[in-house]
Protein backbone atom coordinates (compact mmCIF):
# COMPACT_ATOMS: atom_id res chain seq x y z
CA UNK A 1 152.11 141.82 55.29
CA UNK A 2 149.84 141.92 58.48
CA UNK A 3 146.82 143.16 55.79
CA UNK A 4 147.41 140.39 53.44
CA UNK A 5 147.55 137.87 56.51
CA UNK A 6 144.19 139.16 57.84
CA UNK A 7 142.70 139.11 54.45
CA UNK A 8 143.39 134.83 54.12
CA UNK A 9 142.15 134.68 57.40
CA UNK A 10 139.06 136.22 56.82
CA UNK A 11 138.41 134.55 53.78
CA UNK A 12 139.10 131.59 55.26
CA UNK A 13 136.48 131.93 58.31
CA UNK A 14 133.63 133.64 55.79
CA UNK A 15 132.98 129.96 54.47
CA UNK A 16 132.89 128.46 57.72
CA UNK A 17 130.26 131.14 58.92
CA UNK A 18 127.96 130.36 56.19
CA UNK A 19 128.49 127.20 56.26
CA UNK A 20 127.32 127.88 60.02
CA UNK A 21 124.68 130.12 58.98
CA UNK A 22 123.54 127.33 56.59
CA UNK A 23 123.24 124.82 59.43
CA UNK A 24 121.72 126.87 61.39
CA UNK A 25 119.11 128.05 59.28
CA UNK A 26 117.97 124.19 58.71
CA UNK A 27 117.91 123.42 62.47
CA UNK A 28 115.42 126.05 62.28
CA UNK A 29 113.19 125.00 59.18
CA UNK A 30 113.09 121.64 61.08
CA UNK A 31 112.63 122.81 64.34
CA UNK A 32 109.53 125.07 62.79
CA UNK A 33 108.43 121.66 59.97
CA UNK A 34 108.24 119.37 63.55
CA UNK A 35 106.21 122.14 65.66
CA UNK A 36 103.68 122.38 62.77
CA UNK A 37 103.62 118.75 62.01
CA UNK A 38 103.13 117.70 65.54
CA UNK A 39 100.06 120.43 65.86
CA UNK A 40 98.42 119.04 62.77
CA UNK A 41 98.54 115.60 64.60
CA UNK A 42 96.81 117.21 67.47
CA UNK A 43 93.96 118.84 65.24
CA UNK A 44 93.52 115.65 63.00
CA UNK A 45 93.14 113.63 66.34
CA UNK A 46 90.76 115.97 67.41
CA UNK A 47 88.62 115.79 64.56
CA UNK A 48 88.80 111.55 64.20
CA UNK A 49 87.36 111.83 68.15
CA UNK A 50 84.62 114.25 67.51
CA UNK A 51 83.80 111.94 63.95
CA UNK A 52 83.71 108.78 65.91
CA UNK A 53 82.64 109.57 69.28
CA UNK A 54 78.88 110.19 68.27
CA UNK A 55 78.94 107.55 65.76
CA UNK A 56 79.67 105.10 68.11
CA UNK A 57 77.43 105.68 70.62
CA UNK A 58 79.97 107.27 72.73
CA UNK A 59 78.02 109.95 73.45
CA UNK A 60 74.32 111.22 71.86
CA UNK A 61 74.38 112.08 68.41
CA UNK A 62 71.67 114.08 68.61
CA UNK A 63 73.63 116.60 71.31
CA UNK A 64 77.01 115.90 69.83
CA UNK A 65 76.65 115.78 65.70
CA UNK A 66 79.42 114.23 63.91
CA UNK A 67 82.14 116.19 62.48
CA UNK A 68 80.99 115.49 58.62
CA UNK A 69 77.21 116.83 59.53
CA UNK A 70 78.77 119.83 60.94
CA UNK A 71 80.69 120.58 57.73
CA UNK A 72 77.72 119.90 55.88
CA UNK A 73 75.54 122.43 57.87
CA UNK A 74 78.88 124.87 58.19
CA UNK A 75 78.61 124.35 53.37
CA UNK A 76 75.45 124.77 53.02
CA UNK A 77 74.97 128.10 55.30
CA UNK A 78 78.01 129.32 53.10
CA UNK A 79 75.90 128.35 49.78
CA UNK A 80 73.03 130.01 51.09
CA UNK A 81 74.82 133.18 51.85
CA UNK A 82 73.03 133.23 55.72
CA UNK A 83 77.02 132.64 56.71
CA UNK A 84 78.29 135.72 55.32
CA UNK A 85 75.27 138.17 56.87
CA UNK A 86 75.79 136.90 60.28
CA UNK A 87 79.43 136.70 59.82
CA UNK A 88 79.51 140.53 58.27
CA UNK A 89 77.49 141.58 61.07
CA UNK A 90 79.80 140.18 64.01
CA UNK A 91 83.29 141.35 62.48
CA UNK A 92 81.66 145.02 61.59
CA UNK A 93 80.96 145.23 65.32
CA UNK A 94 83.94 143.59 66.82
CA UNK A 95 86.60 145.57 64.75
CA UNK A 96 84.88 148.79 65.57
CA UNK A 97 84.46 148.06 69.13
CA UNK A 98 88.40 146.80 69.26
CA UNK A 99 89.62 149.99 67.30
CA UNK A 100 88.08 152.35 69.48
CA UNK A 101 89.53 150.35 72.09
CA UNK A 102 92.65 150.77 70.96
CA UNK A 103 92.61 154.41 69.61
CA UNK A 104 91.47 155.25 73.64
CA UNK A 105 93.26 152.75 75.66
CA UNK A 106 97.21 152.88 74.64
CA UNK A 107 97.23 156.90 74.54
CA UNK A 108 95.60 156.69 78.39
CA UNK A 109 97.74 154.00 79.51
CA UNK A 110 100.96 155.77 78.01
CA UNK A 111 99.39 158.93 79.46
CA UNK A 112 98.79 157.54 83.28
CA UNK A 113 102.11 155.62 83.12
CA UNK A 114 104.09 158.52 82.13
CA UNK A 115 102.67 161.23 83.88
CA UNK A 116 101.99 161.06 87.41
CA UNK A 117 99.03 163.60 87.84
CA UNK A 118 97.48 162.12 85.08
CA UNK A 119 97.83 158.69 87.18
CA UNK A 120 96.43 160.36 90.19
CA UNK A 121 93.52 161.23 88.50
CA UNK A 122 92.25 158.28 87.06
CA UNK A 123 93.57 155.36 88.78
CA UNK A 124 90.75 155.38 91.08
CA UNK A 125 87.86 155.48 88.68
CA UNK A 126 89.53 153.07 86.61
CA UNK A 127 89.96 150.58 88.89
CA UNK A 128 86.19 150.63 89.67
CA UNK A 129 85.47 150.04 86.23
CA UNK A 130 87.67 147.02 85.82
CA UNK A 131 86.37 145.22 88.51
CA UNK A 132 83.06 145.43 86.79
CA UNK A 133 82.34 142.33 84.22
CA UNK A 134 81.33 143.05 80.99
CA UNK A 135 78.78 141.37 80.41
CA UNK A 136 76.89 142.58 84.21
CA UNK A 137 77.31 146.04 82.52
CA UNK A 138 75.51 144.70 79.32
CA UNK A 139 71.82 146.12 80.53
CA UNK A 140 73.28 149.25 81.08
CA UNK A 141 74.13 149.89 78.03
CA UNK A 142 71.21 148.46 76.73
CA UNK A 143 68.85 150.85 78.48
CA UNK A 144 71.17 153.88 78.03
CA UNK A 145 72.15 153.15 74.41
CA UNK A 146 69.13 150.94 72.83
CA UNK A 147 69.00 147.56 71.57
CA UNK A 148 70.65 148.65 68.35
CA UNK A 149 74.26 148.39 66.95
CA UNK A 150 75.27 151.17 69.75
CA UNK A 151 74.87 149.16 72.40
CA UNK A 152 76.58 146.00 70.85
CA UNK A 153 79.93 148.22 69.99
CA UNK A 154 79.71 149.87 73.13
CA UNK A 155 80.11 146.51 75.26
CA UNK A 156 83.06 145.39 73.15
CA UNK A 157 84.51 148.73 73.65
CA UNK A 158 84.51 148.43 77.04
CA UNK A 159 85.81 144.31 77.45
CA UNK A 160 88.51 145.64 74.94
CA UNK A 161 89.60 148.96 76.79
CA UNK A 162 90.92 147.57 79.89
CA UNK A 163 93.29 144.42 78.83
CA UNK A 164 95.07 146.86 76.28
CA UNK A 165 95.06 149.80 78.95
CA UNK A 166 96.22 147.40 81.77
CA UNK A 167 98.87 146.39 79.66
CA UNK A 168 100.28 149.97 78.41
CA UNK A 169 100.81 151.35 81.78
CA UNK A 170 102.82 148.28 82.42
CA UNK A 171 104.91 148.55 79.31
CA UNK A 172 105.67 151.90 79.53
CA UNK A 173 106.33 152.04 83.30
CA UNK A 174 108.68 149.17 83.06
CA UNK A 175 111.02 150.41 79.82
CA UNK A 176 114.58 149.76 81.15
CA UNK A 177 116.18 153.02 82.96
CA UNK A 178 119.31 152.76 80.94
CA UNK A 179 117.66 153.29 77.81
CA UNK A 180 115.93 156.23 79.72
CA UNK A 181 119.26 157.65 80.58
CA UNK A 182 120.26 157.16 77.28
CA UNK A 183 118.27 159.30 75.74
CA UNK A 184 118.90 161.84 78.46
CA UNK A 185 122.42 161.48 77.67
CA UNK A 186 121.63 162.01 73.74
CA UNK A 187 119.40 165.42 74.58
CA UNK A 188 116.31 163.95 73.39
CA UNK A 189 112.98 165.38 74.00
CA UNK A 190 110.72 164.21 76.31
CA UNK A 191 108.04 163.97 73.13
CA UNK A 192 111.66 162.17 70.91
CA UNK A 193 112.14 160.33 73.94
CA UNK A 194 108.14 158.35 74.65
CA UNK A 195 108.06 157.65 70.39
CA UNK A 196 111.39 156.87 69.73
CA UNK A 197 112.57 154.99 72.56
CA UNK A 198 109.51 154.24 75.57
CA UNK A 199 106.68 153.32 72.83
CA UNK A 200 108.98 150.49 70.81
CA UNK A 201 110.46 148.96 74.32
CA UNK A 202 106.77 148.90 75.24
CA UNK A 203 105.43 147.65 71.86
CA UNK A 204 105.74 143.77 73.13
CA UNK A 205 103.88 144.24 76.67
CA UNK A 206 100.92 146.26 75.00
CA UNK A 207 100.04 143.68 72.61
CA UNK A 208 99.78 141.13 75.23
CA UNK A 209 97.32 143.10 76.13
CA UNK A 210 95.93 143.46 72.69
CA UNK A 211 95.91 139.97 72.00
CA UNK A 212 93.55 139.41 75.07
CA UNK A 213 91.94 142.23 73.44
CA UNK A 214 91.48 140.85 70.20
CA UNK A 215 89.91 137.55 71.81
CA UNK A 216 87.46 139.32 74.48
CA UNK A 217 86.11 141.14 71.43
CA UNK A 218 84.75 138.02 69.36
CA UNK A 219 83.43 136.11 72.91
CA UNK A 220 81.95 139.47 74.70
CA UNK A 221 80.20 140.02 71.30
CA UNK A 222 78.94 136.81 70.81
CA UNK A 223 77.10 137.03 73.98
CA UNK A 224 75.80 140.23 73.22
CA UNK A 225 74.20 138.89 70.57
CA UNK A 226 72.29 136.17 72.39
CA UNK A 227 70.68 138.20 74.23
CA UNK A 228 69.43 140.71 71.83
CA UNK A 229 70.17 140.62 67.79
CA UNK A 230 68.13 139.59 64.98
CA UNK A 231 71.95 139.00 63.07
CA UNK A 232 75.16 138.09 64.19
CA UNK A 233 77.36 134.54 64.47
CA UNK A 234 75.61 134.97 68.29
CA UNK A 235 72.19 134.97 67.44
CA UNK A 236 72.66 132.43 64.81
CA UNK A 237 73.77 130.05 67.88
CA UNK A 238 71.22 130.76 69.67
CA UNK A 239 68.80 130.46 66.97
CA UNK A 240 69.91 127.23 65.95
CA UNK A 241 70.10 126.17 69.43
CA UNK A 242 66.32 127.09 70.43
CA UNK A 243 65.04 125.82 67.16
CA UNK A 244 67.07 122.14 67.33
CA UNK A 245 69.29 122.62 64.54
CA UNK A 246 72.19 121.29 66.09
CA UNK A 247 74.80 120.73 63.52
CA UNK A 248 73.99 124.24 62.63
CA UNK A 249 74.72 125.71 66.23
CA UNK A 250 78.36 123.44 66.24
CA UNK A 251 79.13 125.07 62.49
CA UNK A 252 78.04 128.68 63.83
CA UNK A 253 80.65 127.70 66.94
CA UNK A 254 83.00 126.31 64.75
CA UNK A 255 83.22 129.67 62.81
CA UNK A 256 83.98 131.96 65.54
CA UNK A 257 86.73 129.71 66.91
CA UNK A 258 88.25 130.07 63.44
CA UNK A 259 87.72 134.11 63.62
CA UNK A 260 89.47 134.15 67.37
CA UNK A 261 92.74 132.05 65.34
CA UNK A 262 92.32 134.31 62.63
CA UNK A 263 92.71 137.42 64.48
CA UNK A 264 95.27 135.97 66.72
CA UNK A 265 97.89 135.07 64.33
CA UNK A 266 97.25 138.44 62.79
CA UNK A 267 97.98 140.51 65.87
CA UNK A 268 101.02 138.51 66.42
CA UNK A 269 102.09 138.91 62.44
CA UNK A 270 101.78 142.30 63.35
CA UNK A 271 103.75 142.29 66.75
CA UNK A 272 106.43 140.77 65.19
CA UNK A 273 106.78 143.57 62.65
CA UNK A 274 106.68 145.85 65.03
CA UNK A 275 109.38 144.58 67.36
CA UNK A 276 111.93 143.46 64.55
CA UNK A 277 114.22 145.32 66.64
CA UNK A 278 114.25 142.26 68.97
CA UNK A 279 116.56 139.40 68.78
C-alpha cells in the first residue's frame, strides 16, 4: 500500500515538474531573445551614427568616412583578394604566438602554484618581465630576432604569456581545500589529484586569463606590424593611413575588431565546454 501511494504521488508531481521545467526553459529563451535583441539595437544605433554623422557635417568626412564607403572599401579589398593576404598573414602569426603562449604559460603557472621551490625560483624573474610592456620590448626582439616573422611571433608570445600565466597560478592556488581533502580522503595521487580535480576547478580562472590572451594577441600584433611588415591587417592600416585611403584604413580597423569578437566568443564556446561541470 505505502508503494502504490508513493507511485500516484510521484506521478502526480512528474507533470508539474515539467510543466516547471517547461516554464522555465521559456523564461530563459526570452531572457536570452531580449539580451540579443537589445544588443542588436545598440550595434544598429551605432552604425545609423557613424552613417549620418559625416554626412551631415557633424564631423569631416574626409577623417570620418561614412559607414556605406567603408563597406564599399571593406568589398572591394575582399574582391581583390588584398583582404585575405593581409588577413592570412595576421591570424598565422597571432595563433602561433597565442599557442606557444599557452603550451608554456599554464604548465609554469600550474608548476609555480603547485610547487613551492619551483615558485621560489621564478617569481622574481617573472615579475621583472611583467612589468615590462610589450611593445617597449618590441626593438629587442627586433635586433635579436630580425625584422622577419620571428620577431613578430615572438612579441605576441610574450603579451600572451603573462595574462594566461598570471591567471594559472591564481586558479590553481585558490582550488577550494575541501576538494583538496577530498581527494586525500579518496587516496588519489598527487599527479590523479592536479588533472582530475585542481586543473578542472581552475579551468574558469585560467581562461580569464586566456581571454585577455586571446585579445592582446590581435592588438600587440597589429602594432607590430606598423612598425615593420610589408603584410599584415597592421601594415595595411598604416598603409592606407600614410597614403590617404581612408575608408580603406576604417575597413582594415573594422576587420580586426571583428577577429578580436571572433576569437572571443570562441574561447568562451570553449570555456563553457570545459566547465560543464558548473551549474
Amino acid at each position: 500500500m505505502p508503494s502504490l501511494l508513493k507511485e500516484r504521488t510521484e506521478a502526480a508531481l512528474n507533470p508539474r515538474q515539467e510543466a516547471a521545467a517547461g516554464v522555465k526553459h521559456v523564461s530563459r529563451y526570452r531572457r536570452n531573445a531580449a539580451r540579443w535583441f537589445r544588443g542588436t539595437i545598440g550595434i544598429l544605433l551605432l552604425a545609423v551614427v557613424w552613417e549620418v554623422a559625416p554626412r551631415a557635417g557633424l564631423v569631416d568626412p574626409y577623417f570620418v568616412s561614412p559607414l556605406s564607403d567603408v563597406i564599399a572599401a571593406w568589398w572591394k579589398l575582399v574582391t581583390t583578394g588584398q583582404l585575405w593576404d593581409h588577413l592570412r598573414a595576421s591570424l598565422v602569426r597571432s595563433a602561433a604566438g597565442f599557442s606557444l603562449a599557452i603550451v608554456t604559460a599554464i604548465p609554469l603557472g600550474a608548476a609555480i602554484a603547485w610547487y613551492s621551490p619551483v615558485r621560489q625560483l621564478f617569481t622574481p624573474v617573472l615579475e621583472i618581465f611583467r612589468n615590462t610592456a610589450a611593445l617597449a620590448i618590441l626593438p629587442v626582439f627586433v635586433l635579436i630576432l630580425g625584422i622577419g616573422e620571428t620577431s613578430k611571433i615572438a612579441i605576441v608570445v610574450f603579451a600572451c604569456f603573462f595574462p594566461v600565466l598570471l591567471s594559472t597560478i591564481s586558479g590553481v592556488a585558490s582550488v577550494d581545500s575541501q576538494l583538496l581533502r577530498s581527494a586525500r580522503v579518496l587516496g588519489l595521487s598527487p599527479v590523479t589529484t592536479f588533472r582530475k580535480v585542481v586543473f578542472p576547478a581552475a579551468v574558469p580562472t585560467i581562461f580569464t586569463g586566456v581571454r585577455i590572451a586571446g585579445a592582446a594577441a590581435v592588438l600587440v600584433l597589429i602594432a607590430a606590424e606598423m612598425i615593420g611588415a610589408t603584410a599584415g591587417l597592421g601594415y595595411l592600416i598604416n598603409y592606407s593611413q600614410y597614403n590617404f585611403l581612408i575608408p580603406q584604413m576604417y575597413a582594415a580597423i573594422l576587420t580586426t575588431s571583428l577577429i578580436g569578437l571572433a576569437i572571443n566568443y570562441t574561447l568562451v564556446a570553449i570555456e563553457r565546454r570545459l566547465s560543464r561541470w558548473r551549474a
